[in-house]
PDB file of N, CA and C in Angstrom:
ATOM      1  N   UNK A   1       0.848  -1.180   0.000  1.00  0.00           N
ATOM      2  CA  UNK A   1       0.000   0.000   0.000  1.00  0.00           C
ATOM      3  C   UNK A   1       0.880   1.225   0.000  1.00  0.00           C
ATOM      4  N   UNK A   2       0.585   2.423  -0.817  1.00  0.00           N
ATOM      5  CA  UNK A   2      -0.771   2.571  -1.862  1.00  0.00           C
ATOM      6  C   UNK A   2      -0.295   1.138  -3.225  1.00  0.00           C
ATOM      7  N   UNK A   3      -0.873   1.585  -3.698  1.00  0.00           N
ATOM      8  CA  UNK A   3      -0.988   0.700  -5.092  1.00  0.00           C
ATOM      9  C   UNK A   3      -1.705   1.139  -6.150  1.00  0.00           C
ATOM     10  N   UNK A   4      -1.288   1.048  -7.186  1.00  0.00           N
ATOM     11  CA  UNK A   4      -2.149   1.343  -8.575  1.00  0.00           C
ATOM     12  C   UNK A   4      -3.546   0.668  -8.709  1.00  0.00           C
ATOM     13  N   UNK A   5      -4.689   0.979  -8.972  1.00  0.00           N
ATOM     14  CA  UNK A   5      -5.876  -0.028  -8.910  1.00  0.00           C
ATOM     15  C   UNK A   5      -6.251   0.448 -10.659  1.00  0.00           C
ATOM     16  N   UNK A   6      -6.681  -0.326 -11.227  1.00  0.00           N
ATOM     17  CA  UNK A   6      -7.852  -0.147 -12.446  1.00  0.00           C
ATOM     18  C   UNK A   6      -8.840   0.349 -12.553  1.00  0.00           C
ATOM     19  N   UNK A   7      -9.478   0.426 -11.042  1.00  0.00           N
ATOM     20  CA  UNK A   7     -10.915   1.309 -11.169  1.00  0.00           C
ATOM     21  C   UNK A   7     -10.664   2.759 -10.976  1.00  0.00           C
ATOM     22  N   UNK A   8     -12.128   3.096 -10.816  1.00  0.00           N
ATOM     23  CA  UNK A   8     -12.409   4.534 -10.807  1.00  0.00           C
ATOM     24  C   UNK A   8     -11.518   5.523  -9.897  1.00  0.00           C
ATOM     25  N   UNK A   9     -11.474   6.653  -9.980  1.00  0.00           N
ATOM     26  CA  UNK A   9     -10.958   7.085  -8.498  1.00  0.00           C
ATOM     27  C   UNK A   9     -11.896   8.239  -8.332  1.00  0.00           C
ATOM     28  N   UNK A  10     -13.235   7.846  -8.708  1.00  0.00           N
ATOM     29  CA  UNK A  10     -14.322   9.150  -8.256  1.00  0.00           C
ATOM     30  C   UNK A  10     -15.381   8.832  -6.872  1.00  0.00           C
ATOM     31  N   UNK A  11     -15.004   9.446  -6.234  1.00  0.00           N
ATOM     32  CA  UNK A  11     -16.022   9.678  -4.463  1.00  0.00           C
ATOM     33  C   UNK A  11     -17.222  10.067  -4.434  1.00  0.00           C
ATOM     34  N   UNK A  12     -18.089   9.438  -4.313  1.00  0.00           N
ATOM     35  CA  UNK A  12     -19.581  10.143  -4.924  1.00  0.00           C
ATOM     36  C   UNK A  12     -19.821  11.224  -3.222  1.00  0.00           C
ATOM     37  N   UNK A  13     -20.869  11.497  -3.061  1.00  0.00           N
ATOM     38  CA  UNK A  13     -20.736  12.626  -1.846  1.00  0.00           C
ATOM     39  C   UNK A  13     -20.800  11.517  -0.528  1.00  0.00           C
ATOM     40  N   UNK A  14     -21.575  10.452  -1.068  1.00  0.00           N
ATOM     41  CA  UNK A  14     -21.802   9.349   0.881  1.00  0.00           C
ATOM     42  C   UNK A  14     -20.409   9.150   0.898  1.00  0.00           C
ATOM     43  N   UNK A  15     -19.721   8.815   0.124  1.00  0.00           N
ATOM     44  CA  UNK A  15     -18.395   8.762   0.126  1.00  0.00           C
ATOM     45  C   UNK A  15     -17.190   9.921   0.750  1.00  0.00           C
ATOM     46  N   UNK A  16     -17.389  10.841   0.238  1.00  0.00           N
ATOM     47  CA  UNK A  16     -16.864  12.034   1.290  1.00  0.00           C
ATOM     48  C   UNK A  16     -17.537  12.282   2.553  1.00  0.00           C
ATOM     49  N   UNK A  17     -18.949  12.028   2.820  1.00  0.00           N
ATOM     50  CA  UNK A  17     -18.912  12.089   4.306  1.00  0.00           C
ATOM     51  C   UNK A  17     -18.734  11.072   4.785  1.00  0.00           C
ATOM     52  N   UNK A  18     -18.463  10.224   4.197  1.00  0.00           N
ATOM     53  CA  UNK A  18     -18.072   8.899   5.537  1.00  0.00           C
ATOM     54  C   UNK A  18     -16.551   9.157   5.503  1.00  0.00           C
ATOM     55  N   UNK A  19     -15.677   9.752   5.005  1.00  0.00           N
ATOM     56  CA  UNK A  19     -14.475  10.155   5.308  1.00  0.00           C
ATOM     57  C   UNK A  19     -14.893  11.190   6.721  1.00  0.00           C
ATOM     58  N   UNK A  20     -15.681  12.275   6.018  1.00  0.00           N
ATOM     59  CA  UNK A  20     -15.370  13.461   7.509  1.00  0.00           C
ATOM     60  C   UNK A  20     -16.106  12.454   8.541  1.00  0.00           C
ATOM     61  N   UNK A  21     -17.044  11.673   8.540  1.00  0.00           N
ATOM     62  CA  UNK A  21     -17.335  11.465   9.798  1.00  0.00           C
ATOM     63  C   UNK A  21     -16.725  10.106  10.411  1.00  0.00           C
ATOM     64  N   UNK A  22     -16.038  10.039   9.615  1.00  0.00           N
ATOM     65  CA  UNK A  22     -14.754   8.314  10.203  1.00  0.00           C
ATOM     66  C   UNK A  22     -13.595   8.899  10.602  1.00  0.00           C
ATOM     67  N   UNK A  23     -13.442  10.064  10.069  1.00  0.00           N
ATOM     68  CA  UNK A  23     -11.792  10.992  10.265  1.00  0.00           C
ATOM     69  C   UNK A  23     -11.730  11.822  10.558  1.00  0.00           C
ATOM     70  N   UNK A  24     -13.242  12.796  11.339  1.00  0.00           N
ATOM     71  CA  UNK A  24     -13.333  14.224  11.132  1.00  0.00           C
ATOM     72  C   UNK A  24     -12.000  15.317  10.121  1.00  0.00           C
ATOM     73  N   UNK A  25     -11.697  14.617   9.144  1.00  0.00           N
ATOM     74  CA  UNK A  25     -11.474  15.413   7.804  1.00  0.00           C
ATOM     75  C   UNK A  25     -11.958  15.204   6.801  1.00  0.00           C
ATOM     76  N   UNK A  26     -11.675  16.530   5.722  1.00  0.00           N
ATOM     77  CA  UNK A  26     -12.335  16.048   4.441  1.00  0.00           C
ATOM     78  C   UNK A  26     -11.002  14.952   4.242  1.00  0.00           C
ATOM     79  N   UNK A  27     -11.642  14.746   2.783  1.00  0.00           N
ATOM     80  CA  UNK A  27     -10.434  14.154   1.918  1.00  0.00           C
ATOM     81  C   UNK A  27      -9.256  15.191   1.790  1.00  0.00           C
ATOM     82  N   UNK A  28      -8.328  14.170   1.657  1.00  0.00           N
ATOM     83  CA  UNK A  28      -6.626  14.874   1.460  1.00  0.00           C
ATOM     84  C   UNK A  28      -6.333  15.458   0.002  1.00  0.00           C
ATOM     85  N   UNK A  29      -5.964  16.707   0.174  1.00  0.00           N
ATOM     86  CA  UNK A  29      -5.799  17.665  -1.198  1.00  0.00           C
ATOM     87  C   UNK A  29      -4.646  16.148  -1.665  1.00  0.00           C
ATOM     88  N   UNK A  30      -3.963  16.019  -1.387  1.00  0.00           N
ATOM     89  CA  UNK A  30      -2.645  15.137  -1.787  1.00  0.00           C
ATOM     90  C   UNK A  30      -3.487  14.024  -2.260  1.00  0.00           C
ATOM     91  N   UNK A  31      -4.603  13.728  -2.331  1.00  0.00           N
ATOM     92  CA  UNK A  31      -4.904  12.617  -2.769  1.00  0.00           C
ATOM     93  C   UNK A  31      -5.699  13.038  -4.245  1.00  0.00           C
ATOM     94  N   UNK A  32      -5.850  13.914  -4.209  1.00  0.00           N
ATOM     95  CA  UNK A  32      -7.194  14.434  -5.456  1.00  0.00           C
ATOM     96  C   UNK A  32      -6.335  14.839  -6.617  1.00  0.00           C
ATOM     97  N   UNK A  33      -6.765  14.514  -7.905  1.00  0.00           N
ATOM     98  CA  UNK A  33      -6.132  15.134  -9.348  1.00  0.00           C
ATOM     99  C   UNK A  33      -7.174  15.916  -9.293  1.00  0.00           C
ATOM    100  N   UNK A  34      -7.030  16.442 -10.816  1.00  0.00           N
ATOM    101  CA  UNK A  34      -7.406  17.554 -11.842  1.00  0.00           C
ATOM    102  C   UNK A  34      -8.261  16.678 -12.998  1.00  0.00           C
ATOM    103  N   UNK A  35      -9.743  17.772 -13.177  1.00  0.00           N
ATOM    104  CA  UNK A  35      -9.988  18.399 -11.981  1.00  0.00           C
ATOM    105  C   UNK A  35     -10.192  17.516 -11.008  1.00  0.00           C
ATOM    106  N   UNK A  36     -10.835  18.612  -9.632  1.00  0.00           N
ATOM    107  CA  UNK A  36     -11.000  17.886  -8.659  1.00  0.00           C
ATOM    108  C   UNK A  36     -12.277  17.466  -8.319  1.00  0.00           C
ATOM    109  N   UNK A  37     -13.126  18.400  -8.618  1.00  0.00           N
ATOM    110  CA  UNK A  37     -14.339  18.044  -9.000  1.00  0.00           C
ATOM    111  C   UNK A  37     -15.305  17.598  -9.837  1.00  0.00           C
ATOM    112  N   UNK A  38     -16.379  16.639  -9.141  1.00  0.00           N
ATOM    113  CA  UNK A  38     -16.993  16.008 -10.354  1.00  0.00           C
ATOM    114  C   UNK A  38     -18.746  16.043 -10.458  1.00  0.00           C
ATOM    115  N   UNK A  39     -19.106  15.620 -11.562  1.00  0.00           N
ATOM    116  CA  UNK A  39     -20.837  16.216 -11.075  1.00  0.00           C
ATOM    117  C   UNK A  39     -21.486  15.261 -11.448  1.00  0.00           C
ATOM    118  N   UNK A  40     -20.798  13.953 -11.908  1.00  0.00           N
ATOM    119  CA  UNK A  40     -21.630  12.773 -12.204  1.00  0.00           C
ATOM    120  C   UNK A  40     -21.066  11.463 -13.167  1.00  0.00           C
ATOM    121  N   UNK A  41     -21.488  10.994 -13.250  1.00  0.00           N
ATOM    122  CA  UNK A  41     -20.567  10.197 -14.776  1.00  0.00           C
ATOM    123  C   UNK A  41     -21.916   9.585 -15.332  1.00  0.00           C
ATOM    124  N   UNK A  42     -21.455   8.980 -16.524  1.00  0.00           N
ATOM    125  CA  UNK A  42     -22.251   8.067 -17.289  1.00  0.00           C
ATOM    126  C   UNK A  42     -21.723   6.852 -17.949  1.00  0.00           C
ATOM    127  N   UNK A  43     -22.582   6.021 -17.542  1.00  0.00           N
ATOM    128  CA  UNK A  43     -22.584   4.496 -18.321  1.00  0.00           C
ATOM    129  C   UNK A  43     -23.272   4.130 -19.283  1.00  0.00           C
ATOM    130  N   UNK A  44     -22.248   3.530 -20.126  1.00  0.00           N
ATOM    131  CA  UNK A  44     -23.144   2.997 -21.653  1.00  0.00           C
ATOM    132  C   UNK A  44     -22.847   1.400 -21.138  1.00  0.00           C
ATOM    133  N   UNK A  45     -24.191   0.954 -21.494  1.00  0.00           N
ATOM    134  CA  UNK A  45     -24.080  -0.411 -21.572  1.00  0.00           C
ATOM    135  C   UNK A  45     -23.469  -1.096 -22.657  1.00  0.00           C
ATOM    136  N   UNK A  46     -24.074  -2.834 -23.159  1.00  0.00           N
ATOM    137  CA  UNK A  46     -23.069  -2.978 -24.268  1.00  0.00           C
ATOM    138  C   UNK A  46     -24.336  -2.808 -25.581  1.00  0.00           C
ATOM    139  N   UNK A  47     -25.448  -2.600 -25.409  1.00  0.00           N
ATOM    140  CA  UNK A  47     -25.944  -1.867 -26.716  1.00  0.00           C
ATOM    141  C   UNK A  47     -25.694  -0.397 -26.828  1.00  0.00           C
ATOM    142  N   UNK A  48     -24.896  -0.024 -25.989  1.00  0.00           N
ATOM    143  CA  UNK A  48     -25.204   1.402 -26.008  1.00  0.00           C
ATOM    144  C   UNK A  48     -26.090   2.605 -25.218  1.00  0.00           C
ATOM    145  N   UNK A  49     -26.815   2.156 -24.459  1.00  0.00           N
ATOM    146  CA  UNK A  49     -28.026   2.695 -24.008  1.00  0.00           C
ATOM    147  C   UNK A  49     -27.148   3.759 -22.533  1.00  0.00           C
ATOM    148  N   UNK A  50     -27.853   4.528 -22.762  1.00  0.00           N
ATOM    149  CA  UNK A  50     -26.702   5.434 -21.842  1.00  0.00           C
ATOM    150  C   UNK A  50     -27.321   5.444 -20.170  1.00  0.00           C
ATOM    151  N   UNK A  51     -26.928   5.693 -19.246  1.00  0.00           N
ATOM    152  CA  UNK A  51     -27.553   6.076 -17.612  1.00  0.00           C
ATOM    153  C   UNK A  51     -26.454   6.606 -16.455  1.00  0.00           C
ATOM    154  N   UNK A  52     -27.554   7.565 -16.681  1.00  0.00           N
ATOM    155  CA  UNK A  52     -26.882   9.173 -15.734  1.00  0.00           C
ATOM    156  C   UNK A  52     -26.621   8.827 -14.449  1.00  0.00           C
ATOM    157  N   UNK A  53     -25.370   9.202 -14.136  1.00  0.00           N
ATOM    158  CA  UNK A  53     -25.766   9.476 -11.840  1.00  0.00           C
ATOM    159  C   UNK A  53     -24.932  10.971 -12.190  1.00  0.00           C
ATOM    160  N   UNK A  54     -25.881  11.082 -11.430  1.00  0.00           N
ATOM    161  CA  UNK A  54     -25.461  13.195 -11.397  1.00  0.00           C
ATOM    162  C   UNK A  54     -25.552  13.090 -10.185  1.00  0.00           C
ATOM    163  N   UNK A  55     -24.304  13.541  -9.357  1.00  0.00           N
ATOM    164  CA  UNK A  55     -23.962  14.084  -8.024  1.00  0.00           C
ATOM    165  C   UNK A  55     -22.972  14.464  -8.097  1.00  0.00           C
ATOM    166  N   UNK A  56     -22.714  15.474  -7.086  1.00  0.00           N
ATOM    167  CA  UNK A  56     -21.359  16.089  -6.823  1.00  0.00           C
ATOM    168  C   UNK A  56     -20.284  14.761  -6.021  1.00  0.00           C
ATOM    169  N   UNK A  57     -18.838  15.158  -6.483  1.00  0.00           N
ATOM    170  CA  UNK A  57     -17.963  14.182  -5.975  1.00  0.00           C
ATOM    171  C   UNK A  57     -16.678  14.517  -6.517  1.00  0.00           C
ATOM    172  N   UNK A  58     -15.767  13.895  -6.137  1.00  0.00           N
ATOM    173  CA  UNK A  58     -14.326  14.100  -6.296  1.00  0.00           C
ATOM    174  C   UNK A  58     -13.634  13.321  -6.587  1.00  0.00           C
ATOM    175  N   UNK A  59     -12.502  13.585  -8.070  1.00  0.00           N
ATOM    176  CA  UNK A  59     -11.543  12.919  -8.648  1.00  0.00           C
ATOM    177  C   UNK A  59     -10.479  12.428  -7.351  1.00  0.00           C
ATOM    178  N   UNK A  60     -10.112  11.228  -7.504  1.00  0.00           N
ATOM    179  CA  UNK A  60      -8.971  11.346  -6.513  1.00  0.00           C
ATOM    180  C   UNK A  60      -7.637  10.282  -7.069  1.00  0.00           C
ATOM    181  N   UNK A  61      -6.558  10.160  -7.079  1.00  0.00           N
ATOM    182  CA  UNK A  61      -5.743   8.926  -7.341  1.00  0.00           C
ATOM    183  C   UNK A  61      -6.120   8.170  -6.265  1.00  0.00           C
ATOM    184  N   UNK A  62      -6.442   6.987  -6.848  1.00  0.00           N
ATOM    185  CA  UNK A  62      -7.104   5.721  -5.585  1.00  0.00           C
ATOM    186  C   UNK A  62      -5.601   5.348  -4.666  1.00  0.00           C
ATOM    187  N   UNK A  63      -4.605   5.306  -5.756  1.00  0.00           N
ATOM    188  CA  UNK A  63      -3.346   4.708  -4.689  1.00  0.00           C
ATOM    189  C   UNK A  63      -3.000   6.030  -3.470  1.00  0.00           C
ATOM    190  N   UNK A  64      -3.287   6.931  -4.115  1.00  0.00           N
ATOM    191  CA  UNK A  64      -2.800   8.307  -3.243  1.00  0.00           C
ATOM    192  C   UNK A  64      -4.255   8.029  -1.683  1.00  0.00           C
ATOM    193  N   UNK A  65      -5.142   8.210  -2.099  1.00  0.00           N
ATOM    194  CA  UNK A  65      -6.327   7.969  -1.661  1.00  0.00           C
ATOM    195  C   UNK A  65      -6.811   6.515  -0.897  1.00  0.00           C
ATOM    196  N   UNK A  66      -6.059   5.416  -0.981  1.00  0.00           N
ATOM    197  CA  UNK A  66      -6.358   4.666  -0.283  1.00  0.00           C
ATOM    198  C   UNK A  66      -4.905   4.260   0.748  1.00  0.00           C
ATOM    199  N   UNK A  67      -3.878   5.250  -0.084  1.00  0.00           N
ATOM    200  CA  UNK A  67      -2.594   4.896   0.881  1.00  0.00           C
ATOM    201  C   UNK A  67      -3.063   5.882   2.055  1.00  0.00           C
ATOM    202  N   UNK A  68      -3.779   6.790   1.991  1.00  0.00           N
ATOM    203  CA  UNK A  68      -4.262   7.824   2.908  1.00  0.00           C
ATOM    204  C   UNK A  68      -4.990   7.124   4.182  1.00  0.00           C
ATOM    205  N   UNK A  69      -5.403   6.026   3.557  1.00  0.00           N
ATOM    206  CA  UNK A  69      -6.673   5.398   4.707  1.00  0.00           C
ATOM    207  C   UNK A  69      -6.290   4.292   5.372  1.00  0.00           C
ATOM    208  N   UNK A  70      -5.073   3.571   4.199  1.00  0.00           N
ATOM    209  CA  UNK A  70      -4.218   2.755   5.060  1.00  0.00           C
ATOM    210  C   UNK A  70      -3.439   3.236   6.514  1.00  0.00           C
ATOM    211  N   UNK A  71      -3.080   4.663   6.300  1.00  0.00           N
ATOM    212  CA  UNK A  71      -2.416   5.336   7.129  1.00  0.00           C
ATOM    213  C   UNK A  71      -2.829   5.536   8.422  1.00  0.00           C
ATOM    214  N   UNK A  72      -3.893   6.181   7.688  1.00  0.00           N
ATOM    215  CA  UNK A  72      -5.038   6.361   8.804  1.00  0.00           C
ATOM    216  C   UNK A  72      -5.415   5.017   9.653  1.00  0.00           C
ATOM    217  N   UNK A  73      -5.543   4.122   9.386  1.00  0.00           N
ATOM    218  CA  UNK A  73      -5.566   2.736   9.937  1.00  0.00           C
ATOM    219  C   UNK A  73      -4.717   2.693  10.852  1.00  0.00           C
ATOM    220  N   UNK A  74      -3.172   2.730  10.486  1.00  0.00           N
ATOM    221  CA  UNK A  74      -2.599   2.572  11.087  1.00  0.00           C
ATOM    222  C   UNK A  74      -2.007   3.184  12.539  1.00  0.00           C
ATOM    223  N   UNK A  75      -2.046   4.514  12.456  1.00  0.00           N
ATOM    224  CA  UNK A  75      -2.601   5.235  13.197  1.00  0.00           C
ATOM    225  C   UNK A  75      -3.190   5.149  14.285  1.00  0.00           C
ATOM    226  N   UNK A  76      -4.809   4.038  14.299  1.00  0.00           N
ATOM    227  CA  UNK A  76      -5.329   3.822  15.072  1.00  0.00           C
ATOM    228  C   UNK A  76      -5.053   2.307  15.810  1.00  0.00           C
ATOM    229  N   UNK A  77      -3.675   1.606  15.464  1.00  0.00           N
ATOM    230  CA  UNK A  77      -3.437   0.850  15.808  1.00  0.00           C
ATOM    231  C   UNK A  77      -3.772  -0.483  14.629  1.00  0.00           C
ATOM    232  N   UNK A  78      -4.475  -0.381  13.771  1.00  0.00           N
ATOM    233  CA  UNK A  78      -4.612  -1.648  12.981  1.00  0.00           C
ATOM    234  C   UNK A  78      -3.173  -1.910  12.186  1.00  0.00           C
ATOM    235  N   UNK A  79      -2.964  -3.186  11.559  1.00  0.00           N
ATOM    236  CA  UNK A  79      -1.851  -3.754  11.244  1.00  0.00           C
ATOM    237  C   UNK A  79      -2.396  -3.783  10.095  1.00  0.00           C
ATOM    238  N   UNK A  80      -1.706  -3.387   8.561  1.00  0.00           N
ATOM    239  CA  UNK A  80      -1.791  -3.190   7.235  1.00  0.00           C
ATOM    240  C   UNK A  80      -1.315  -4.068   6.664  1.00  0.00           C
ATOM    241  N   UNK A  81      -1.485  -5.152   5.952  1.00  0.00           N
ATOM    242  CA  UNK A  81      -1.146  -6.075   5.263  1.00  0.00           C
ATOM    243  C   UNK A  81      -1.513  -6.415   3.818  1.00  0.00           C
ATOM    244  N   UNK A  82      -0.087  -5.791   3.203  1.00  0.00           N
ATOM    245  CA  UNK A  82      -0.382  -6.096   1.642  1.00  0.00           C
ATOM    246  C   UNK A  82      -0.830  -7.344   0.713  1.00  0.00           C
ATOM    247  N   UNK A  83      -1.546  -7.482   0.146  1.00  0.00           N
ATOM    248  CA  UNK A  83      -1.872  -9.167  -0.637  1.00  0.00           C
ATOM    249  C   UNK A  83      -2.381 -10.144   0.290  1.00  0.00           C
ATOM    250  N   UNK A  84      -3.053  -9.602   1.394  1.00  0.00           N
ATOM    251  CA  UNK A  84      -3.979 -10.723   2.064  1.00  0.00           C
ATOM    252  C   UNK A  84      -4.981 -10.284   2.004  1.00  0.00           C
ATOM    253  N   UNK A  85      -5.939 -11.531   2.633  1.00  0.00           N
ATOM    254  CA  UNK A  85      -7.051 -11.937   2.693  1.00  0.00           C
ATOM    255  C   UNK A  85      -7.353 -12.802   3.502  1.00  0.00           C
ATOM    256  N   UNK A  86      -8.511 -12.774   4.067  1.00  0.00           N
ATOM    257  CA  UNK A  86      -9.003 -13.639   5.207  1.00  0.00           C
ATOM    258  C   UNK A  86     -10.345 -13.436   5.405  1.00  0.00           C
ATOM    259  N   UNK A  87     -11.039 -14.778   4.775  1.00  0.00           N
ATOM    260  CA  UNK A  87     -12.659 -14.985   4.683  1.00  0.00           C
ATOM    261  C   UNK A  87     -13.264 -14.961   5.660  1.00  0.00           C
ATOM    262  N   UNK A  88     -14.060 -14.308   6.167  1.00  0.00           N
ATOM    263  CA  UNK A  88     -15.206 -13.636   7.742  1.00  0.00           C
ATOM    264  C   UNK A  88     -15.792 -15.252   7.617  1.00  0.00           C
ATOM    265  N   UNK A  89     -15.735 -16.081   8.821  1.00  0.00           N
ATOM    266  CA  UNK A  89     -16.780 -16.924   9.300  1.00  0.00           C
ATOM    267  C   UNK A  89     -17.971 -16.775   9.638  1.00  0.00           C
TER     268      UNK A  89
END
């Protein structure tokens, strides 16, 4: 951690407040590209057919952005472990 991921790196807004209210901060300027703001995206399926989510939210690099939360983890005492996994009973 951080790490490069393939997906998105956009925060829809439940997403920024469960940062301020898990961290009382916003998100980390150091984590956000250009721009920084976002107002929605759209998906085309595979005929084509298009569908809107319009909300406000924020670009971020996920590795910048999740090395942030790893941190933060750690911080509170949790132990960070790269390439595991361990299935909940």
């Amino acid at each position: 951690m951080p790490r490069y991921k393939s997906c998105s790196g956009v925060l829809i807004k439940k997403s920024m407040e469960l940062v301020k209210s898990y961290f009382g901060e916003d998100v980390p300027e150091s984590a956000m590209c250009t721009p920084t703001e976002n107002r929605g995206m759209i998906f085309t399926n595979d005929t084509g057919k298009e569908y809107r989510f319009e909300q406000e939210g924020l670009n971020v690099w996920r590795s910048h952005f999740d090395g942030c939360l790893a941190g933060k983890a750690k911080e509170s005492g949790v132990e960070v472990m790269a390439g595991t996994f361990k299935e909940m009973e």
